[in-house]
Protein backbone atom coordinates (compact mmCIF):
# COMPACT_ATOMS: atom_id res chain seq x y z
CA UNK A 1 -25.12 166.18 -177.46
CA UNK A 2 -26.06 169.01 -174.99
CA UNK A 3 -25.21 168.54 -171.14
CA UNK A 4 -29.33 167.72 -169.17
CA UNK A 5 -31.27 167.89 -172.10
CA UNK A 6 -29.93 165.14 -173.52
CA UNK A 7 -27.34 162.70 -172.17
CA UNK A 8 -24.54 164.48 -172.76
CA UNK A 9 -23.68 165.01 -168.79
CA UNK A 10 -23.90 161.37 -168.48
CA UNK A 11 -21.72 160.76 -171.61
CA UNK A 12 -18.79 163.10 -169.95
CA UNK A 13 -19.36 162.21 -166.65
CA UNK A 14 -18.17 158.64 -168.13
CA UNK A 15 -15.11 159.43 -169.95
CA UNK A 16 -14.14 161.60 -167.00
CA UNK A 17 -14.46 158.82 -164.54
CA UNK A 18 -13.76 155.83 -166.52
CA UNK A 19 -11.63 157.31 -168.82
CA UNK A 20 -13.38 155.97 -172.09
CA UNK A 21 -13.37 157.40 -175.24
CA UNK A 22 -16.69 159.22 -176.58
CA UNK A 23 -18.10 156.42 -178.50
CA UNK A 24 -17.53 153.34 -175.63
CA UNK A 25 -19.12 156.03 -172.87
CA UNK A 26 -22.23 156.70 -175.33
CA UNK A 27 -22.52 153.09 -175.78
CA UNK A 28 -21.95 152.49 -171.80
CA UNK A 29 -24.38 155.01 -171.16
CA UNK A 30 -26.99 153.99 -173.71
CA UNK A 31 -26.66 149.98 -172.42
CA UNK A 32 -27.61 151.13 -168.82
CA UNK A 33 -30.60 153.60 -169.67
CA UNK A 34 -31.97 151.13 -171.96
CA UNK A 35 -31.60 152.83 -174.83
CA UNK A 36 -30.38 153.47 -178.40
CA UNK A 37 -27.36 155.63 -179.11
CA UNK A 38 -29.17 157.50 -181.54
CA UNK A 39 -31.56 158.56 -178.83
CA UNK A 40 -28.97 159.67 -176.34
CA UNK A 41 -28.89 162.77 -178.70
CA UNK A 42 -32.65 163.27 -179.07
CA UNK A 43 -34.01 165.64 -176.77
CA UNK A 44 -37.75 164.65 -176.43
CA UNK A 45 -36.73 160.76 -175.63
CA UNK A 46 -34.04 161.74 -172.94
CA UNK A 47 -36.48 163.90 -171.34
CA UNK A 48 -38.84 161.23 -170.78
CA UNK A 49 -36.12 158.57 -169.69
CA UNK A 50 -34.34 161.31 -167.63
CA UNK A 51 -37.70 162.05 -165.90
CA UNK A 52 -39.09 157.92 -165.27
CA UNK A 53 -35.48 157.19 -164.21
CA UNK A 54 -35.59 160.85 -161.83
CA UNK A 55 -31.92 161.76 -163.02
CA UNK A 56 -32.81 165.29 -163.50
CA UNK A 57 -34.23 167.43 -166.20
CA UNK A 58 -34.22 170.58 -167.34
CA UNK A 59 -37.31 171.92 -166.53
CA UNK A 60 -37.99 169.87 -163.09
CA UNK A 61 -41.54 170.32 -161.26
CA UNK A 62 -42.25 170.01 -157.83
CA UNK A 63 -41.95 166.55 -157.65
CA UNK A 64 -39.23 165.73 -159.96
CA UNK A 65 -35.88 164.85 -158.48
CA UNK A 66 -33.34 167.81 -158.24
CA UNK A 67 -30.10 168.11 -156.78
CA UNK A 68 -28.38 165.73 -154.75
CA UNK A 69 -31.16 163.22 -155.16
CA UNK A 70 -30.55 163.01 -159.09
CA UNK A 71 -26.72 162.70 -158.53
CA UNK A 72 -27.72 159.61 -156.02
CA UNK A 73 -30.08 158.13 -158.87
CA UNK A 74 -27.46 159.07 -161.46
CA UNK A 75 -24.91 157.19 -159.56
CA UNK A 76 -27.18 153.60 -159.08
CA UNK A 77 -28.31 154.00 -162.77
CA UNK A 78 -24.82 154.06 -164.27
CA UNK A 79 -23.44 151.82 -161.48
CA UNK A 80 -20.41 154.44 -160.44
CA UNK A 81 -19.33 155.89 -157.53
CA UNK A 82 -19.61 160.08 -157.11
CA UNK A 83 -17.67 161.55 -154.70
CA UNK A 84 -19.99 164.36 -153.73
CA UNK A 85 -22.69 161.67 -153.34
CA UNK A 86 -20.22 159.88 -151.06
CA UNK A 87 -19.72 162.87 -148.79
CA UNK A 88 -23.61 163.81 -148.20
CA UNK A 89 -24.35 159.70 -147.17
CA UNK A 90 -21.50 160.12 -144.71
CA UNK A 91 -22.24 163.44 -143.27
CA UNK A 92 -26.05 162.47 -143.25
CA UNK A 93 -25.48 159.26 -141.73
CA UNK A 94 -26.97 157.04 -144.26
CA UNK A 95 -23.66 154.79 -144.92
């Protein structure tokens, strides 16, 4: 599983945080993008989900979310709280 081009940023992301093991955080992960395990690990379906669900991709065009704005979808989507996300809503006001 290989970092944006599949899920495997998500994956990690959710054993750092949450401390689960690989297989609960691909199953966590997998529950809240609505999709298979199996296709957590298959490039041409995480592209698409990654692009309706504008968590970031690896390839983004003009209009595709990039940056902070995919952190703050990544962070609703897999209902968990990233600190960096935390510090831009409080410095921009939007808390």
């Amino acid at each position: 599983m290989g970092g944006i081009k599949t899920a495997g940023d998500l994956v990690f992301r959710m054993q750092l945080m949450k401390g689960m093991k690989i297989g609960e955080a691909k199953k966590y992960v997998a529950e809240k993008l609505g999709v298979t395990e199996y296709q957590l690990c298959d490039s041409s379906v995480m592209a698409e989900v990654r692009d309706d669900l504008g968590l970031g991709i690896q390839m983004p065009s003009e209009c595709t979310p990039t940056g902070m704005a995919a952190k703050m979808r990544i962070e609703k989507a897999l209902d968990i709280k990233i600190n960096s996300v935390a510090v831009f809503k409080k410095k921009a006001g939007l808390d």
